[in-house]
N, C-alpha and C. Protein backbone atom coordinates (compact mmCIF):
# COMPACT_ATOMS: atom_id res chain seq x y z
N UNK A 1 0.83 -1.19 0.00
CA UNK A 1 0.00 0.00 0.00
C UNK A 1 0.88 1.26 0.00
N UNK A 2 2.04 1.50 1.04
CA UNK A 2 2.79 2.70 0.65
C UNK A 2 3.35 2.89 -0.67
N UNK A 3 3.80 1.50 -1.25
CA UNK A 3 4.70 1.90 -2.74
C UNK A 3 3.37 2.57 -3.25
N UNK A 4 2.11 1.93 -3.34
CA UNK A 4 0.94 2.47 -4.37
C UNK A 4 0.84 3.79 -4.50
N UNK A 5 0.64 4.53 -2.79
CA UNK A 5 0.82 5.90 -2.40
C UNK A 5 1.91 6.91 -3.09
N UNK A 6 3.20 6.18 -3.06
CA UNK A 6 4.44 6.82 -3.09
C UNK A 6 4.74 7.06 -4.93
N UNK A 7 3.85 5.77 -5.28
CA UNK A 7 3.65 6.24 -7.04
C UNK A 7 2.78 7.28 -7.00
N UNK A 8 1.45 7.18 -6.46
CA UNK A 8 0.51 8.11 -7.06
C UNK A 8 1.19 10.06 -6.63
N UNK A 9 1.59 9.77 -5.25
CA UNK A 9 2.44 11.05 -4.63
C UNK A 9 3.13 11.36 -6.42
N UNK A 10 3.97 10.49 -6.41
CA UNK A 10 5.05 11.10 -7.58
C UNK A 10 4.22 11.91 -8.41
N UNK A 11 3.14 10.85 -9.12
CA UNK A 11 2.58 11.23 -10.46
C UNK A 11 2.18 12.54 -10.64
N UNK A 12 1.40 12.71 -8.99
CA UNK A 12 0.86 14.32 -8.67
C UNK A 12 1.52 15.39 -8.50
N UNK A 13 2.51 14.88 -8.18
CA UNK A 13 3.95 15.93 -8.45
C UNK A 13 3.85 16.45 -9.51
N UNK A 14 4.08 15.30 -10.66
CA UNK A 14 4.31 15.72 -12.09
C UNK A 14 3.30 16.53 -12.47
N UNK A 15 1.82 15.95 -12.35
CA UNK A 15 0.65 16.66 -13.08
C UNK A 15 1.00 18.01 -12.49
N UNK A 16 1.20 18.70 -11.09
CA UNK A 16 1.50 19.72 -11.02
C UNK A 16 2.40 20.53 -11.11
N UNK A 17 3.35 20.00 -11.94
CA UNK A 17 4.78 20.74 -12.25
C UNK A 17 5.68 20.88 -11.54
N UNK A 18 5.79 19.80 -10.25
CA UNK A 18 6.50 20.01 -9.14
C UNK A 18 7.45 18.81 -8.85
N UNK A 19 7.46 17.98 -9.35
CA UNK A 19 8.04 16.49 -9.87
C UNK A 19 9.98 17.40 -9.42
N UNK A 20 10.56 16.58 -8.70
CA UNK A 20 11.92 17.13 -8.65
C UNK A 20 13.07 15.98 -8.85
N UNK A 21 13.76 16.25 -9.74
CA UNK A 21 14.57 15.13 -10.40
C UNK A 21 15.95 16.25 -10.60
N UNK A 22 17.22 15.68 -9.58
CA UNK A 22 18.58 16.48 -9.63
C UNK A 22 19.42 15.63 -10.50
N UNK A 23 19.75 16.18 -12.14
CA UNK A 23 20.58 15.17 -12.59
C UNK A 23 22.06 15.45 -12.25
N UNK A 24 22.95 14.65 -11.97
CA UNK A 24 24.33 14.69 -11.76
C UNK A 24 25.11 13.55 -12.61
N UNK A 25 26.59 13.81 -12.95
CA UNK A 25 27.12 12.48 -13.37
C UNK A 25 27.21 11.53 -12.40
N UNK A 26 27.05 10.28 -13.05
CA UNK A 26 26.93 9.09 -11.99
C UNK A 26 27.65 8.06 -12.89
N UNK A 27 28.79 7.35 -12.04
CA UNK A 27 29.20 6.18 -12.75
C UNK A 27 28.23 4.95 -12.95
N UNK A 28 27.75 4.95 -13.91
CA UNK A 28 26.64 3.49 -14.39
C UNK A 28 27.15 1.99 -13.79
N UNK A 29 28.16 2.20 -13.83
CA UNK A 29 29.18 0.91 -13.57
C UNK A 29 29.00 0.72 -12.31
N UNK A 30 29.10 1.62 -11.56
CA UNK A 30 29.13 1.54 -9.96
C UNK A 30 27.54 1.64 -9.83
N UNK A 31 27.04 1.99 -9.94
CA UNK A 31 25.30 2.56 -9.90
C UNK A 31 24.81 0.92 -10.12
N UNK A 32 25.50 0.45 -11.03
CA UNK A 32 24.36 -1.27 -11.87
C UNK A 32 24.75 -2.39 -10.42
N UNK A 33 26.36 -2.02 -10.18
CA UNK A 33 26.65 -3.17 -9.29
C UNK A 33 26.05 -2.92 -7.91
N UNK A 34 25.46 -1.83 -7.48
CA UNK A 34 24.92 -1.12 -6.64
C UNK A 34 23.54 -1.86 -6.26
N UNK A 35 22.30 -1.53 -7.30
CA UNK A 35 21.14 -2.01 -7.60
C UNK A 35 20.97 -3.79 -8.28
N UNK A 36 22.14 -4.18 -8.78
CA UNK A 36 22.14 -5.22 -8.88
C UNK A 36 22.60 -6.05 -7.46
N UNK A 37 23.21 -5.48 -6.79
CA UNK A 37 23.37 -6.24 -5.05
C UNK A 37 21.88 -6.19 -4.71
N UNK A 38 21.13 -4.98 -4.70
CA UNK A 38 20.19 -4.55 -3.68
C UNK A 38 19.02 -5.68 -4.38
N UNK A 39 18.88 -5.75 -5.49
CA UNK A 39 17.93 -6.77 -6.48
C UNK A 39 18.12 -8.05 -5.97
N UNK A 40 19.50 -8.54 -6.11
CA UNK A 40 19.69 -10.02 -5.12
C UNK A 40 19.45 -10.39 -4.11
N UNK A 41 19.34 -8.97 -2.78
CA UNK A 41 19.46 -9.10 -1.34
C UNK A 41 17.56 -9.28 -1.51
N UNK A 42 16.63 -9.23 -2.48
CA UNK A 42 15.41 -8.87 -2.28
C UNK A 42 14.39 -10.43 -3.22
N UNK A 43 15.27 -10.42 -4.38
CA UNK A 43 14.58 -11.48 -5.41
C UNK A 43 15.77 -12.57 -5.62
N UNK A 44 15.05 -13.96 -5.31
CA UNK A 44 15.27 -15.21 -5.64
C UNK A 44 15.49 -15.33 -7.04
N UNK A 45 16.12 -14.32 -7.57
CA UNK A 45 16.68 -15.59 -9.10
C UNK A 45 17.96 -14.99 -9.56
N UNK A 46 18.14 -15.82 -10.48
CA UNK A 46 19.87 -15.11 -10.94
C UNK A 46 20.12 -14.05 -11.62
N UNK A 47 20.85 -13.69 -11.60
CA UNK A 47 20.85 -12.15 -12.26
C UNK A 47 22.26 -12.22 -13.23
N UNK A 48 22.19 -11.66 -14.07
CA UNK A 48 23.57 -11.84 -14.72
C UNK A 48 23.76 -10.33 -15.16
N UNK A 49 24.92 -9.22 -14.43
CA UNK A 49 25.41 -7.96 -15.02
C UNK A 49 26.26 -7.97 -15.84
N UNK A 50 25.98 -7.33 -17.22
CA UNK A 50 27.33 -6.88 -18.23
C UNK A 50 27.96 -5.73 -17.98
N UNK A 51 28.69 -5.59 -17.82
CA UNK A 51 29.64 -4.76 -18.05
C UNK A 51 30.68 -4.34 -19.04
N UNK A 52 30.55 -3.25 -20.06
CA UNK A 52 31.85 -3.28 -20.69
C UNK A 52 33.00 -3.55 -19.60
N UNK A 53 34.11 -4.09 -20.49
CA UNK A 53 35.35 -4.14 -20.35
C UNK A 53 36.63 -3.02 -20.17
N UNK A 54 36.87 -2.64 -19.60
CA UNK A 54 38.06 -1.49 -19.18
C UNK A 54 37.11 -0.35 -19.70
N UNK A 55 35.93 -0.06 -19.29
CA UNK A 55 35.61 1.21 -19.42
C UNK A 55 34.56 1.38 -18.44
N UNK A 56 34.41 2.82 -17.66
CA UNK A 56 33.61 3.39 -16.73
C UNK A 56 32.47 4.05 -17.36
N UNK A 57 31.52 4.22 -18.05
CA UNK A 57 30.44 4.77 -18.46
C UNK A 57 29.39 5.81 -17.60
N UNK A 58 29.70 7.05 -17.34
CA UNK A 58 28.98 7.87 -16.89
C UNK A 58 27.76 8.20 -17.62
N UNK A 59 26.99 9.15 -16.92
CA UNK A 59 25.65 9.95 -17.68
C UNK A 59 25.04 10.69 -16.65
N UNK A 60 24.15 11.31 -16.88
CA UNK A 60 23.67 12.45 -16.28
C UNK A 60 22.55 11.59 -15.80
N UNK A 61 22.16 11.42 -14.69
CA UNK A 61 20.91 11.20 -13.91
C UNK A 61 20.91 11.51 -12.32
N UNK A 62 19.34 11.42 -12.33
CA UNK A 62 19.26 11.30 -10.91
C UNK A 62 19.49 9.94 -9.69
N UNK A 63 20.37 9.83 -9.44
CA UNK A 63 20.87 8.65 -8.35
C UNK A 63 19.76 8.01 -7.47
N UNK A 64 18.88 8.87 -7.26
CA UNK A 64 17.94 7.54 -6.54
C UNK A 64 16.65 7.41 -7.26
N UNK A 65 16.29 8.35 -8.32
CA UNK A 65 15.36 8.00 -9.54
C UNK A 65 15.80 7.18 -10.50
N UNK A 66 17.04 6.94 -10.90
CA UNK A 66 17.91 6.01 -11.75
C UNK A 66 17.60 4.38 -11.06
N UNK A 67 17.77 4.65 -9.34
CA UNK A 67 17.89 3.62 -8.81
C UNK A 67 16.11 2.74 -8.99
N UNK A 68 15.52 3.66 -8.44
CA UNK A 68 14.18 3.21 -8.56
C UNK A 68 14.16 2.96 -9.91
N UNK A 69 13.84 3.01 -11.08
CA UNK A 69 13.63 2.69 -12.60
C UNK A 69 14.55 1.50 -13.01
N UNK A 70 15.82 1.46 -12.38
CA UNK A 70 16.08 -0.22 -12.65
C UNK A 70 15.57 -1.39 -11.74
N UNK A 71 15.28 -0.76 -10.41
CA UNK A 71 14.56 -1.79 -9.83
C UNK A 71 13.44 -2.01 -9.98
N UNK A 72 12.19 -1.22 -10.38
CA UNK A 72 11.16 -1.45 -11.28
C UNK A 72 11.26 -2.73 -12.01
N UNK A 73 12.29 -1.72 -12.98
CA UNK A 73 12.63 -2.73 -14.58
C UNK A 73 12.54 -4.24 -14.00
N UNK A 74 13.50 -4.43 -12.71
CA UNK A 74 13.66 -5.40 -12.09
C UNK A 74 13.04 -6.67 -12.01
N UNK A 75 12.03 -5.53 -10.79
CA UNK A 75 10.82 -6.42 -10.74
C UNK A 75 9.89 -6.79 -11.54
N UNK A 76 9.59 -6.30 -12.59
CA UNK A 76 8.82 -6.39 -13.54
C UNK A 76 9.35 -7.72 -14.17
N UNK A 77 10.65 -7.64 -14.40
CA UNK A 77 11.39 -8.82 -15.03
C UNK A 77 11.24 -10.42 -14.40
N UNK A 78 11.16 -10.11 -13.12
CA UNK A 78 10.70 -10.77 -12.40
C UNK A 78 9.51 -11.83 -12.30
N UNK A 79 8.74 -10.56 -11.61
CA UNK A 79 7.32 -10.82 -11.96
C UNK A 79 6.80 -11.78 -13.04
N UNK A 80 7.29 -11.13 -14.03
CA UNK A 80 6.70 -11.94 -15.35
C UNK A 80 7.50 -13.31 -16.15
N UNK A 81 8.10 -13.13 -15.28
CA UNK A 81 9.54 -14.65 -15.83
C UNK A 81 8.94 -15.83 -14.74
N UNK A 82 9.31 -16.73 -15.89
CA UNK A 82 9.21 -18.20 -14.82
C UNK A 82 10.44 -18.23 -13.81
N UNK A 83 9.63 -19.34 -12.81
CA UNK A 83 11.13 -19.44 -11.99
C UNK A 83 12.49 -19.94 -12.73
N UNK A 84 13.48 -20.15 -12.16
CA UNK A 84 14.81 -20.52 -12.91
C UNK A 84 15.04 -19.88 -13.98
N UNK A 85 14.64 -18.77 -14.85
CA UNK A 85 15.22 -18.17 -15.68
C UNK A 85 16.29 -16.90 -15.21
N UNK A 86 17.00 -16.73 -15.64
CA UNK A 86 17.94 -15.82 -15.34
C UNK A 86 17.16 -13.74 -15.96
N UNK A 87 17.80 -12.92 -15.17
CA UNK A 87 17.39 -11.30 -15.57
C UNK A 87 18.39 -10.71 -16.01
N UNK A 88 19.16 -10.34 -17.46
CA UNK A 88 20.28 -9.84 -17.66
C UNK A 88 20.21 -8.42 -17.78
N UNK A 89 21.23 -7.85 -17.17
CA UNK A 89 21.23 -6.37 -17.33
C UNK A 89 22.42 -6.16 -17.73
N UNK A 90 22.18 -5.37 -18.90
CA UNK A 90 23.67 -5.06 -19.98
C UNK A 90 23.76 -3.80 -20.00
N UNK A 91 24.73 -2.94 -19.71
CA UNK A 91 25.01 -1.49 -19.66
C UNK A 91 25.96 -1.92 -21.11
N UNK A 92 25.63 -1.53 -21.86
CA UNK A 92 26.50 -0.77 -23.50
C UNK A 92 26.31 0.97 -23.69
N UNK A 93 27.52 0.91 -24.50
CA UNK A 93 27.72 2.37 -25.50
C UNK A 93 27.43 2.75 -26.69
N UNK A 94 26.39 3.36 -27.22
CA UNK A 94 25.68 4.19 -28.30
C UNK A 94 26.53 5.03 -28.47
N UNK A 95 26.16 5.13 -30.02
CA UNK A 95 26.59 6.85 -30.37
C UNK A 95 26.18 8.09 -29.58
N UNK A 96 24.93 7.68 -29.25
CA UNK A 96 24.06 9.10 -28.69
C UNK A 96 24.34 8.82 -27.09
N UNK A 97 24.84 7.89 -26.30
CA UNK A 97 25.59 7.95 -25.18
C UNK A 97 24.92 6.54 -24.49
N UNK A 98 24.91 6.31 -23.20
CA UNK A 98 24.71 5.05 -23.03
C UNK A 98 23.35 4.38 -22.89
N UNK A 99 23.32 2.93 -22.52
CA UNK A 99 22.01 2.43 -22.71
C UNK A 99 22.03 1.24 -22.02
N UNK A 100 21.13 0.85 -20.83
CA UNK A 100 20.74 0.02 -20.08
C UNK A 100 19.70 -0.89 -20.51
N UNK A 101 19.87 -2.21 -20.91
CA UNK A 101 19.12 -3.31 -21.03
C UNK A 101 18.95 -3.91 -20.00
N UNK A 102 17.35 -4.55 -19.52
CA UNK A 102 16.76 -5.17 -18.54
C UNK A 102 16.18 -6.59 -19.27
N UNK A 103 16.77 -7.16 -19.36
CA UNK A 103 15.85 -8.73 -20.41
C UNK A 103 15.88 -9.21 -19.83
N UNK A 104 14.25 -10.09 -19.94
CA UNK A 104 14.01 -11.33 -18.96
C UNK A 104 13.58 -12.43 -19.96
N UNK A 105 12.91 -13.76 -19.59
CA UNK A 105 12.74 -14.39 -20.51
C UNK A 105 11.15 -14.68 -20.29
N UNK A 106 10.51 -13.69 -19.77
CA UNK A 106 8.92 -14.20 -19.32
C UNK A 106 8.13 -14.44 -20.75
N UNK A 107 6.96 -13.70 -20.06
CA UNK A 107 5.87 -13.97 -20.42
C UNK A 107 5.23 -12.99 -21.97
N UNK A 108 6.32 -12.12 -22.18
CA UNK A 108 5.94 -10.98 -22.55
C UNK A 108 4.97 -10.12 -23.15
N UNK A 109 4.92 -9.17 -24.00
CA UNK A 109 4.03 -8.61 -24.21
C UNK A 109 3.18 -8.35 -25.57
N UNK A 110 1.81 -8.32 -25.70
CA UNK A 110 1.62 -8.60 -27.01
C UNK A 110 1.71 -7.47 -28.02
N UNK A 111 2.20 -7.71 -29.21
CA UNK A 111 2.98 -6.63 -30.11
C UNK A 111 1.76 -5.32 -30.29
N UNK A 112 0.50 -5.83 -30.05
CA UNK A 112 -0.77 -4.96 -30.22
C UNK A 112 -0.40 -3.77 -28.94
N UNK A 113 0.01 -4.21 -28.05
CA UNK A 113 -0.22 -3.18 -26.63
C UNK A 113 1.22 -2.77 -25.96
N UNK A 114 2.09 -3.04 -26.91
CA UNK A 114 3.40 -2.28 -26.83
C UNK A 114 3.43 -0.75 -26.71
N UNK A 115 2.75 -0.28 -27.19
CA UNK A 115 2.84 1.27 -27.03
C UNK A 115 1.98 1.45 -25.69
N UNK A 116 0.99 0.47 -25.38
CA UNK A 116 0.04 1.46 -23.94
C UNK A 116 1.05 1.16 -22.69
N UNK A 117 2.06 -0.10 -22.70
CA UNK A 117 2.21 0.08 -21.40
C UNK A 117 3.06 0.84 -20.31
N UNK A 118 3.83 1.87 -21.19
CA UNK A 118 3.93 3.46 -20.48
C UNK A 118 3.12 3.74 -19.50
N UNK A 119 1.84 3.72 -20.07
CA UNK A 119 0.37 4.84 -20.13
C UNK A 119 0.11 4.03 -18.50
N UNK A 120 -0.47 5.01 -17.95
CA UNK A 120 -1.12 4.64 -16.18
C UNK A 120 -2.00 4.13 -16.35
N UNK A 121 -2.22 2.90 -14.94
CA UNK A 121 -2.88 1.92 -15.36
C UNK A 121 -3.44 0.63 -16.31
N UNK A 122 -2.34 1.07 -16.92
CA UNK A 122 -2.58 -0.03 -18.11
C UNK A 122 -1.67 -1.34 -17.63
N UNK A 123 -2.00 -2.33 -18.10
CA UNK A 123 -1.25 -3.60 -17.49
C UNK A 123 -1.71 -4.58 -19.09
N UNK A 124 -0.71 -5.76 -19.79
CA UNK A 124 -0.96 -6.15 -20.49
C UNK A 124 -1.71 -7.36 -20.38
N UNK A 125 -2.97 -7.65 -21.05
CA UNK A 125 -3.82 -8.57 -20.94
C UNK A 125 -3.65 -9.92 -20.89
N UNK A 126 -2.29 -10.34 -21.28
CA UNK A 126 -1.75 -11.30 -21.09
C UNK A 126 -0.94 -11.80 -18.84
N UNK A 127 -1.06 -10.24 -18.83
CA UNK A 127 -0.73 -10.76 -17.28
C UNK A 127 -1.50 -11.22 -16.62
N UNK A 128 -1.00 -12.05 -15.43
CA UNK A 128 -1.38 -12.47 -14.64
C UNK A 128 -2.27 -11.63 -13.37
N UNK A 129 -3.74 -11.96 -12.91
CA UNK A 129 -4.15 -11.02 -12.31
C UNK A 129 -3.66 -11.04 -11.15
N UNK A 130 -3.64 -9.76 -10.26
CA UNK A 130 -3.07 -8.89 -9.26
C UNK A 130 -1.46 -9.02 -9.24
N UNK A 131 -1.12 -8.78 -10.24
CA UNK A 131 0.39 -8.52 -10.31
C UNK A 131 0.91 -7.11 -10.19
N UNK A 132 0.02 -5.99 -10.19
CA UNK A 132 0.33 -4.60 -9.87
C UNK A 132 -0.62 -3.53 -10.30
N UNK A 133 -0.26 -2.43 -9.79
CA UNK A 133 -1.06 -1.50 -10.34
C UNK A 133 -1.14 -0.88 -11.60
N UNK A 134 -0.50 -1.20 -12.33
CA UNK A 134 -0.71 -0.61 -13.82
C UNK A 134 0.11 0.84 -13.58
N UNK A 135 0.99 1.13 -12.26
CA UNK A 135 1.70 2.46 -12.67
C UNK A 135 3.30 2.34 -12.77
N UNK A 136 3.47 1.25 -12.28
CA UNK A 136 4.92 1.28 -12.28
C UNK A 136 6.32 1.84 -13.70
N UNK A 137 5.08 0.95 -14.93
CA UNK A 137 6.44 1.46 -16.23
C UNK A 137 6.22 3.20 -16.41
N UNK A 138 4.87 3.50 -16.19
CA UNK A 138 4.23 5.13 -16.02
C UNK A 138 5.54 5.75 -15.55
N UNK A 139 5.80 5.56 -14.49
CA UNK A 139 6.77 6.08 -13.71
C UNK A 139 7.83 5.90 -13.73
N UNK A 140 8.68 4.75 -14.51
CA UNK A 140 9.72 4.30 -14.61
C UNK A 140 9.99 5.32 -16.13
N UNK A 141 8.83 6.00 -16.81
CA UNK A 141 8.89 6.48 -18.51
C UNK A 141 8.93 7.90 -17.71
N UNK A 142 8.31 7.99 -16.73
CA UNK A 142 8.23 9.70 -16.39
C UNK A 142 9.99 9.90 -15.28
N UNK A 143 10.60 9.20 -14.87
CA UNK A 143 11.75 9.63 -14.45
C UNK A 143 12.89 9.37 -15.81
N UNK A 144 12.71 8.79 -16.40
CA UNK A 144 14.29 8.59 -17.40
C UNK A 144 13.94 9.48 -18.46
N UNK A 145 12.55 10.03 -18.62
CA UNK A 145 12.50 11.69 -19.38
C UNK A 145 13.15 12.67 -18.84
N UNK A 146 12.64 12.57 -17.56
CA UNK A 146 12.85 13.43 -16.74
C UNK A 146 14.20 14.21 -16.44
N UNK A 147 15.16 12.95 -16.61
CA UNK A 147 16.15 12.88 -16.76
C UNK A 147 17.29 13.21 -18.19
N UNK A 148 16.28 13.31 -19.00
CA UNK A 148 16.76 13.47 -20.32
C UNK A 148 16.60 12.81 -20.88
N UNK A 149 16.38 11.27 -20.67
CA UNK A 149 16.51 10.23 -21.08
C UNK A 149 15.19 9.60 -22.14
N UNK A 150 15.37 8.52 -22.51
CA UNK A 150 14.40 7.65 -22.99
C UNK A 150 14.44 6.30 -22.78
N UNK A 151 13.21 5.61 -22.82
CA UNK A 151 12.80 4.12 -22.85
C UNK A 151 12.25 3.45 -24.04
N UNK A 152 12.61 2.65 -24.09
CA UNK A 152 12.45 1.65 -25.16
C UNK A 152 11.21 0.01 -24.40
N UNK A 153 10.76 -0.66 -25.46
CA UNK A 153 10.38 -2.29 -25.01
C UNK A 153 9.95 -2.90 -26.56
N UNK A 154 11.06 -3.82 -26.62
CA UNK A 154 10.69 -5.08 -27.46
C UNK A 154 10.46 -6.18 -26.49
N UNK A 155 9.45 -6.93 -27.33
CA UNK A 155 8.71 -8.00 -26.85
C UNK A 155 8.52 -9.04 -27.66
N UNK A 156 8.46 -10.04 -27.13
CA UNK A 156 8.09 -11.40 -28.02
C UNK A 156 7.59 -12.21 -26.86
N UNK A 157 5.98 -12.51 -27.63
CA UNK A 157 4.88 -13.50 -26.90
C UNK A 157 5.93 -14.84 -26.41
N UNK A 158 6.25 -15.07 -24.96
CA UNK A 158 6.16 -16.48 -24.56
C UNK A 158 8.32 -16.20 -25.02
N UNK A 159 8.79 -15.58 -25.36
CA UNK A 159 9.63 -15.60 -24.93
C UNK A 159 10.65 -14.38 -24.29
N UNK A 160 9.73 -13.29 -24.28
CA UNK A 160 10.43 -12.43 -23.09
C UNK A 160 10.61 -10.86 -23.66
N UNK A 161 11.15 -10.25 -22.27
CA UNK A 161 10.90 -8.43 -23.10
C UNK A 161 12.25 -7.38 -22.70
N UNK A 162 12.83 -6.95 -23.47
CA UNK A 162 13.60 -6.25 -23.38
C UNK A 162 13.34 -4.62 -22.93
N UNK A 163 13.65 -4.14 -21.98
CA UNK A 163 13.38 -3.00 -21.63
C UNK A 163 14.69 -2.10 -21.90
N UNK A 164 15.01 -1.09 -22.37
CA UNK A 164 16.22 0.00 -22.85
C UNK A 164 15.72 1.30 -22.19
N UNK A 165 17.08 1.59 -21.03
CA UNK A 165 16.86 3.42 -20.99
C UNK A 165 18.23 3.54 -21.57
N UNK A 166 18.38 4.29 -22.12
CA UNK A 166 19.13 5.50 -22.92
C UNK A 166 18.92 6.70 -22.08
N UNK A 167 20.73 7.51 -21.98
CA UNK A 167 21.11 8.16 -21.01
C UNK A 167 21.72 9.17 -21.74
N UNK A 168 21.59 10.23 -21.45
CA UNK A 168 22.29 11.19 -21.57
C UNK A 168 24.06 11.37 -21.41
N UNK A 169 24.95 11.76 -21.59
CA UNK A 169 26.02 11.70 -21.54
C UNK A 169 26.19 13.27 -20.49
């Protein structure tokens, strides 16, 4: 019941122009191994982090809105994955600066309702009932704007969904 609160708090922020998001550089590298501990200490399954190789990848975000939006991503990944499948999170480098992949191997989403599930309240018809409130990706799309940023989701029915924020440099 508080997370429910603590989304809708946010949202009302936003509708009233009061939403506060401090972006700073943040090492991604240190930030993933960060939220990827805190993801393990909380959810039963394996997690596998990429990391480039000899390189530190910064970007401009907010540090505990960054944090919340991959643990979202997280849980969501979660949520919708069978047991024993693994959640990979791949930090790579774009031209236009960096980009966080969340892939799971669930249930995913159908190619018809790819665009609503941003949108509040919406949840895809393929989920399972009482799995959430329909605000979480809402909010996970309204901080990595917020931030400068953008989100992405490819999907494929029955074998899983890729979630992408793209970061500002």
């Amino acid at each position: 019941m508080r997370g429910l609160l603590d989304d809708l708090l946010e949202l009302s922020r936003s509708d009233s122009g009061i939403l506060s998001i401090s972006n700073e550089p943040i090492s991604l590298n240190e930030k993933l191994v960060q939220i990827s501990t805190l993801a393990r200490n909380t959810i039963p399954r394996d997690f596998h982090l990429v990391l480039p190789k000899d390189k530190c990848l910064t970007a401009q975000a907010d540090p505990a809105k960054f944090q919340q939006v991959l643990l979202d991503l997280i849980e969501n990944a979660n949520k919708y994955s069978p047991e024993g499948t693994p959640i990979n999170i791949v930090l790579r480098e774009e031209a236009e600066g960096p980009a966080i992949d969340v892939i799971d191997q669930g249930i995913g989403i159908p190619p018809e309702e790819l665009d609503l599930v941003f949108e509040r309240f919406q949840r895809a018809s393929n989920a399972p009932h009482k799995t959430g409130s329909g605000l979480g990706l809402s909010l996970v799309k309204l901080f990595v704007e917020g931030m400068g940023g953008r989100i992405e989701v490819a999907s494929r029915l029955g074998q899983g969904s890729q979630f992408t924020v793209h970061l500002r440099t």
